[in-house]
N, C-alpha and C. Protein backbone atom coordinates (compact mmCIF):
# COMPACT_ATOMS: atom_id res chain seq x y z
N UNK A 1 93.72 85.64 101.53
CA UNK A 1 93.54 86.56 100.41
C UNK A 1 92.04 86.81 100.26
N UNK A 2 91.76 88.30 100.51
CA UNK A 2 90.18 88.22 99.76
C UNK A 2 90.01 89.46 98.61
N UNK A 3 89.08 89.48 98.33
CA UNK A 3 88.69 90.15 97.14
C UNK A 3 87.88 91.51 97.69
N UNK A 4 88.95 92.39 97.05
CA UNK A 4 88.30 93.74 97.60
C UNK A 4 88.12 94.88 96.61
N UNK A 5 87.34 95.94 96.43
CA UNK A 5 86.80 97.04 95.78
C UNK A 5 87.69 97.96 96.19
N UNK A 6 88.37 98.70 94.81
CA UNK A 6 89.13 100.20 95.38
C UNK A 6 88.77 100.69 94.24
N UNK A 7 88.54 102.28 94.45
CA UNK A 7 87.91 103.38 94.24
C UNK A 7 88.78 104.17 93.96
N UNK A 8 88.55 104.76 92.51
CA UNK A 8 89.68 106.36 92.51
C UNK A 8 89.01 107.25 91.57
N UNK A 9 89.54 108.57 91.27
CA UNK A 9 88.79 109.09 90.13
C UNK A 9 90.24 110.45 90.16
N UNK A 10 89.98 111.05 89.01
CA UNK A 10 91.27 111.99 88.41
C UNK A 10 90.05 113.10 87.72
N UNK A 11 90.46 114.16 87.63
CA UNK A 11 89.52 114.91 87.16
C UNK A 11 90.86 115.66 85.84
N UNK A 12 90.11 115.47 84.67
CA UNK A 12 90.80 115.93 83.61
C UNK A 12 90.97 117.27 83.36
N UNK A 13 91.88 117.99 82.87
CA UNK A 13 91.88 119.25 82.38
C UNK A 13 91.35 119.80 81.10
N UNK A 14 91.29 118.60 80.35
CA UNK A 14 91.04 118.88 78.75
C UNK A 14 90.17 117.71 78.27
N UNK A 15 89.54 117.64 77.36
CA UNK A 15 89.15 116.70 76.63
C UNK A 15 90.09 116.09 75.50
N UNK A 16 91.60 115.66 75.66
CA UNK A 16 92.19 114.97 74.66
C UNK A 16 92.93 113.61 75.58
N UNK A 17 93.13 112.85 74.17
CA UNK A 17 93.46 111.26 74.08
C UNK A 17 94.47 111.30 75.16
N UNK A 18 95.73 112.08 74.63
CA UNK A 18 97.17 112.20 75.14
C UNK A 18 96.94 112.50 76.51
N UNK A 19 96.45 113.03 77.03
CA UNK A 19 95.61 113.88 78.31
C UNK A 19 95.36 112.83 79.12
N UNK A 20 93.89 112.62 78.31
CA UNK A 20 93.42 110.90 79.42
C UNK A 20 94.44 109.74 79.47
N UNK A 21 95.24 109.63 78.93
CA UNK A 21 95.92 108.41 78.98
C UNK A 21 96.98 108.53 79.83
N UNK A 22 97.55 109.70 80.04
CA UNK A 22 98.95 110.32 80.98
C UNK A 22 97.78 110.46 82.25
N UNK A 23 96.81 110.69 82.66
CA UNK A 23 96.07 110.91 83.98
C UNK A 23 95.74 109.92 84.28
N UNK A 24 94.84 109.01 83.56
CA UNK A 24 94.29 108.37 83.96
C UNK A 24 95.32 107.15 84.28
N UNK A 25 96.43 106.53 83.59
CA UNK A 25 97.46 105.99 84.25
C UNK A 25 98.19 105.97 85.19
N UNK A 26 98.70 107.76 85.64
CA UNK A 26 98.92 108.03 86.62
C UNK A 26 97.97 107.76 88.12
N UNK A 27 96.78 107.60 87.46
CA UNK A 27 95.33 107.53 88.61
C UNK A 27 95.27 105.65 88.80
N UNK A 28 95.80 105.22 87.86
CA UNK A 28 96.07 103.48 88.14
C UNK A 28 97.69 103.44 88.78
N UNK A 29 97.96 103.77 88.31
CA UNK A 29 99.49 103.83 89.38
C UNK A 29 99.87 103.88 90.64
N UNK A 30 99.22 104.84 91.13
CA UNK A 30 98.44 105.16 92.51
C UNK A 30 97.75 104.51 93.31
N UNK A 31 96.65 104.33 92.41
CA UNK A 31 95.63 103.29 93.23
C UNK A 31 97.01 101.80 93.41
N UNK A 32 97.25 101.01 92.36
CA UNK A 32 98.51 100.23 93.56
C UNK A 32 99.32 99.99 93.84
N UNK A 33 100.07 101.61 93.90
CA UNK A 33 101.10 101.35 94.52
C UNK A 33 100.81 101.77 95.72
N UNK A 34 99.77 102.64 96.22
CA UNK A 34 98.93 103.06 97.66
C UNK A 34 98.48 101.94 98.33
N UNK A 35 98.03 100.58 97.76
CA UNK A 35 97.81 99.88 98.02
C UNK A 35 98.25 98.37 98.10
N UNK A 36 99.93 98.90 97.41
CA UNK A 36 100.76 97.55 97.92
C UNK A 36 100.48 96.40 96.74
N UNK A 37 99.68 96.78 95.79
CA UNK A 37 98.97 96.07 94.85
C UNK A 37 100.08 95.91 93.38
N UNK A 38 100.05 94.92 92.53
CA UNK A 38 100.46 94.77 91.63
C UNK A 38 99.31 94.14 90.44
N UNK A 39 100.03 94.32 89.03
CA UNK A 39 98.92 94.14 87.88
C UNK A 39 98.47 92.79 88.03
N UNK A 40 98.96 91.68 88.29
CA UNK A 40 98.34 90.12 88.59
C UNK A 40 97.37 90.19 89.79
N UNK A 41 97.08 91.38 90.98
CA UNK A 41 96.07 91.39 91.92
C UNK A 41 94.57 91.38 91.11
N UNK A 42 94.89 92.78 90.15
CA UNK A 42 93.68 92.75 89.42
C UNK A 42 92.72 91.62 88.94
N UNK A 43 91.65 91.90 89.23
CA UNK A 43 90.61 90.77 88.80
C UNK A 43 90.10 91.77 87.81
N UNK A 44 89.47 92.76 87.59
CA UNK A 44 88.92 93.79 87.05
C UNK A 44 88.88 94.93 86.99
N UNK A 45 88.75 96.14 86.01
CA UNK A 45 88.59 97.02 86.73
C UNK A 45 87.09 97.41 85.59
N UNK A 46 86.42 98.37 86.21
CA UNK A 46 85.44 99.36 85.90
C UNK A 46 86.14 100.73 85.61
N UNK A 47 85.45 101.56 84.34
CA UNK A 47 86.01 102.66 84.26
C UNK A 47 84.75 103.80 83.84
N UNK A 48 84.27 104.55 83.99
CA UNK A 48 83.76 105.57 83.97
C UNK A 48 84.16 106.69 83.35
N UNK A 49 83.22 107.61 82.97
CA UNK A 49 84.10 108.81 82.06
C UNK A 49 82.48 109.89 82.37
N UNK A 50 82.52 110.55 82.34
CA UNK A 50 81.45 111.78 82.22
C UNK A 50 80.87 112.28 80.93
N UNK A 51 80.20 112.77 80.59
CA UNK A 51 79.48 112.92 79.17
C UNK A 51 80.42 113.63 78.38
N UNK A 52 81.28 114.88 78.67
CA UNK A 52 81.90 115.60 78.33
C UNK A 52 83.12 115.01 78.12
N UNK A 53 83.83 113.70 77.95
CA UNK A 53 85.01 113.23 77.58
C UNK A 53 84.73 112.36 76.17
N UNK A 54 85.30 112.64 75.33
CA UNK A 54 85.04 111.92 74.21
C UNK A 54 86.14 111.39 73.24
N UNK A 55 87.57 111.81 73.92
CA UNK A 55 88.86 111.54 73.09
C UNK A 55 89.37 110.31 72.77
N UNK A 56 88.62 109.50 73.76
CA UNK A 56 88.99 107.72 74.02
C UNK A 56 88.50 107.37 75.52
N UNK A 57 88.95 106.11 75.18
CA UNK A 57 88.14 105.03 76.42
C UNK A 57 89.35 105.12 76.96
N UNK A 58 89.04 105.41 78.58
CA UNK A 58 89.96 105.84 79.62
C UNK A 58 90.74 104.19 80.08
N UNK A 59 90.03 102.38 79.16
CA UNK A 59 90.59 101.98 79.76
C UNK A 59 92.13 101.37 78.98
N UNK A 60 92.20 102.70 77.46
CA UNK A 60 93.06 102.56 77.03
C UNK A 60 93.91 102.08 77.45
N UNK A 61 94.43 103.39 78.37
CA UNK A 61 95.72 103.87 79.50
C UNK A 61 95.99 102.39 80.92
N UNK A 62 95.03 101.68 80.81
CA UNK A 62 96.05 100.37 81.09
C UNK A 62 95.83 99.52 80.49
N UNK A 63 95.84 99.40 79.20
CA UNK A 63 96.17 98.46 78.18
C UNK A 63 97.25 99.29 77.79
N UNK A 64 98.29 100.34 77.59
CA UNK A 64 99.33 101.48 77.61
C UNK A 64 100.49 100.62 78.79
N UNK A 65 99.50 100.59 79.82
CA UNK A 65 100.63 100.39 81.54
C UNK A 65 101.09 98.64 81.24
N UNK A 66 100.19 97.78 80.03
CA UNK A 66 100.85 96.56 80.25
C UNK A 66 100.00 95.73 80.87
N UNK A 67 98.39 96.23 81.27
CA UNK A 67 97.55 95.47 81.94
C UNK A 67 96.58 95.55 80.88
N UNK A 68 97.22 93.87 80.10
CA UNK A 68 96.61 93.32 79.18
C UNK A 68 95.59 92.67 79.13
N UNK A 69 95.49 91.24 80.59
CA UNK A 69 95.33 90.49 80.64
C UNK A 69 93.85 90.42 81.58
N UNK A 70 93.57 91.70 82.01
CA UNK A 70 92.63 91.58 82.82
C UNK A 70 91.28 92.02 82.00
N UNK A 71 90.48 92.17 82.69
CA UNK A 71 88.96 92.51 82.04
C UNK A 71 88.94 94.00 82.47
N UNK A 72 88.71 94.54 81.63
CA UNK A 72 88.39 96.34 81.31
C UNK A 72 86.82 96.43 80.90
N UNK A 73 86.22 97.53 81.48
CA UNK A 73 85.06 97.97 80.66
C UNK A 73 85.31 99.18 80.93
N UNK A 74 84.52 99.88 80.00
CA UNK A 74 84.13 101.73 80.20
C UNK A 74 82.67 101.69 80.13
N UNK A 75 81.91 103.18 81.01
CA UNK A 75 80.94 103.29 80.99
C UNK A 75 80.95 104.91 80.96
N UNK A 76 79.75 105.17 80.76
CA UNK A 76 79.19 106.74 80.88
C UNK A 76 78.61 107.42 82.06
N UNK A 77 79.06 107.87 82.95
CA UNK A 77 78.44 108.38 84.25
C UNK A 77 77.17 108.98 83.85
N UNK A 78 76.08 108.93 84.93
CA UNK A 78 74.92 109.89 84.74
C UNK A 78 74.90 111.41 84.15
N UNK A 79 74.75 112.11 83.53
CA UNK A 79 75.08 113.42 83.26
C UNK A 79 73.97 113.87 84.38
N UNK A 80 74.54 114.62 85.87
CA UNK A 80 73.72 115.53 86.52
C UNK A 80 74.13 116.80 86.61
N UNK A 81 73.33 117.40 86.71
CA UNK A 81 73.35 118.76 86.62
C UNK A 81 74.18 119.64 87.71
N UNK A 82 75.32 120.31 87.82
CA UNK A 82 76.18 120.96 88.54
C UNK A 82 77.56 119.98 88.92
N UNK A 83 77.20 118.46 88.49
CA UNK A 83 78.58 117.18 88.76
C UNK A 83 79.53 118.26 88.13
N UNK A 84 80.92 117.43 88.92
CA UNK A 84 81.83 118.19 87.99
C UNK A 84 82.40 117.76 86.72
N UNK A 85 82.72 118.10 86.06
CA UNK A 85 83.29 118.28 84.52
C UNK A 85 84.25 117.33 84.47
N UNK A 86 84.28 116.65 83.24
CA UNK A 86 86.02 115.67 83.16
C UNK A 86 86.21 114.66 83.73
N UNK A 87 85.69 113.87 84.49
CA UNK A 87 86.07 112.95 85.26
C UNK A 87 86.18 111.96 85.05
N UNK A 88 87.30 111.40 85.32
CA UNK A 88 87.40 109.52 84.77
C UNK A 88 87.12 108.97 86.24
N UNK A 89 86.59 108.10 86.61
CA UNK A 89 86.27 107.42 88.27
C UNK A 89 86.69 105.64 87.44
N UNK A 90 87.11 105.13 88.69
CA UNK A 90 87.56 103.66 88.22
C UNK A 90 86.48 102.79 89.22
N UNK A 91 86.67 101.59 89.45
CA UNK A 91 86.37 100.47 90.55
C UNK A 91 87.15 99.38 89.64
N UNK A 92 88.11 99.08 91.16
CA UNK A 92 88.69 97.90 90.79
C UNK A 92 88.07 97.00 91.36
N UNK A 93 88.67 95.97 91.24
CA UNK A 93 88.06 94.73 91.77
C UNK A 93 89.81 93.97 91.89
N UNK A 94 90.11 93.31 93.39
CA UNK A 94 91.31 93.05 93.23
C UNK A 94 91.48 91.90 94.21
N UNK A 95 92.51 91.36 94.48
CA UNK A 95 93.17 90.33 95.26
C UNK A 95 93.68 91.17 96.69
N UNK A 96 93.78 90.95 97.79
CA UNK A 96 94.40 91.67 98.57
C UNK A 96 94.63 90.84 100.28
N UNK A 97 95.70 91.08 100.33
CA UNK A 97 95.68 90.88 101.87
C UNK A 97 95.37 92.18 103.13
N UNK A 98 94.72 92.68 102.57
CA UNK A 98 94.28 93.57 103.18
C UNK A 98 93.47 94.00 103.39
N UNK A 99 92.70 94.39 105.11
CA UNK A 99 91.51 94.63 105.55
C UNK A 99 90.77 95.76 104.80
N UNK A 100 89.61 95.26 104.64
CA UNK A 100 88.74 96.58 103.74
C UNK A 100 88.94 97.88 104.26
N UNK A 101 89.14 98.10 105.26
CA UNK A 101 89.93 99.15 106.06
C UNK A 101 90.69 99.71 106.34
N UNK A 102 91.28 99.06 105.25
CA UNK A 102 92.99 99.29 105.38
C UNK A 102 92.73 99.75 103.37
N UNK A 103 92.19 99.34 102.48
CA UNK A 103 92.21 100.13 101.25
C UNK A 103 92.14 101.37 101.23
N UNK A 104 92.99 102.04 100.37
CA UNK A 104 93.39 103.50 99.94
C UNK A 104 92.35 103.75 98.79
N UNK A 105 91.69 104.47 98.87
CA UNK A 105 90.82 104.95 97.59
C UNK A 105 91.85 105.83 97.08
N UNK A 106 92.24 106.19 95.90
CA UNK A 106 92.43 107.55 95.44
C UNK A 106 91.71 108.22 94.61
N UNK A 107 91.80 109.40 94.89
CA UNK A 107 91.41 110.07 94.26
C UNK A 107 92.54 111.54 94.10
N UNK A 108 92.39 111.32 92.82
CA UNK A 108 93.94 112.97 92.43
C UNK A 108 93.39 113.95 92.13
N UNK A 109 94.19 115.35 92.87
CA UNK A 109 94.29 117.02 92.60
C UNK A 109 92.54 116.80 92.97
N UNK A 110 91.79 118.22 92.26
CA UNK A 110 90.23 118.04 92.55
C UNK A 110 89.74 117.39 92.45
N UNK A 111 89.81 116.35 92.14
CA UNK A 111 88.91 114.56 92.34
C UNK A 111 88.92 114.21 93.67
N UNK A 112 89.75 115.05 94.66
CA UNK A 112 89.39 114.60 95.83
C UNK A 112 88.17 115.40 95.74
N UNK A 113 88.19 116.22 96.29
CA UNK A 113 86.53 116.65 96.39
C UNK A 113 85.36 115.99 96.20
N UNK A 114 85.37 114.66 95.69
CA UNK A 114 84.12 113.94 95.35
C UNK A 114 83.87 113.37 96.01
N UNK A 115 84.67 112.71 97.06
CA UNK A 115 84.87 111.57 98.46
C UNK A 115 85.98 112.04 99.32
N UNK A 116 85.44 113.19 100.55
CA UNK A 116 86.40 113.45 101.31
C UNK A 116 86.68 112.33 102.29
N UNK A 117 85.75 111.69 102.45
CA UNK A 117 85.28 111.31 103.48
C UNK A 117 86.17 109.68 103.19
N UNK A 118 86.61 109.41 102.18
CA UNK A 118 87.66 107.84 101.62
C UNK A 118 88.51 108.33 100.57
N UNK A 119 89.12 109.76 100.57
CA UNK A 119 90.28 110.49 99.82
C UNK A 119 91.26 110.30 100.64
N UNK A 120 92.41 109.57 99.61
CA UNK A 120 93.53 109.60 100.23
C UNK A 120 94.52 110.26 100.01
């Protein structure tokens, strides 16, 4: 078993609560079930949000999914100039039998666009 980093991000349509919490869950859902992963893998996750989201902390939506028990933070992405709009981005931190090479980043709908290059 080692401890590995997965990556996702969801790009929002709107700035509301109901909004981020239905995406951004759906964007933890993904990340493990793409990755074979369940809520006891979690060691952590990191959560991110862009300047322009202000309805709630994106790490509501898995304290919502039942992932009580782990350590959550939120942070504020850099505001740069032309980034795109809306974005929740995660980093987990997890348990895995699986080669770093073998992790699925996700990223959903235009959130791929941010990492073609580890979009799954």
């Amino acid at each position: 078993m080692a401890v590995r980093a997965v990556r996702g991000a969801v790009q929002l349509e709107r700035d509301d609560a109901g909004h981020m919490d239905e995406q951004v869950s759906q964007l933890l859902t993904a990340v493990l079930e793409r990755n074979g992963l369940v809520a006891d893998d979690l060691i952590s996750v990191w959560f991110t949000a862009t300047p322009d989201l202000h309805s709630d902390f994106p790490a509501a939506a898995a304290r919502n999914l039942g992932i009580v028990d782990v350590p959550l933070i939120c942070a504020q992405e850099l505001d740069v100039v032309g980034a795109m709009p809306r974005v929740v981005r995660i980093l987990a931190h997890v348990e895995s039998h699986l080669d770093r090479s073998e992790i699925a980043h996700v990223y959903l709908g235009t959130a791929a666009a941010l990492r073609k290059d580890i979009a799954q």
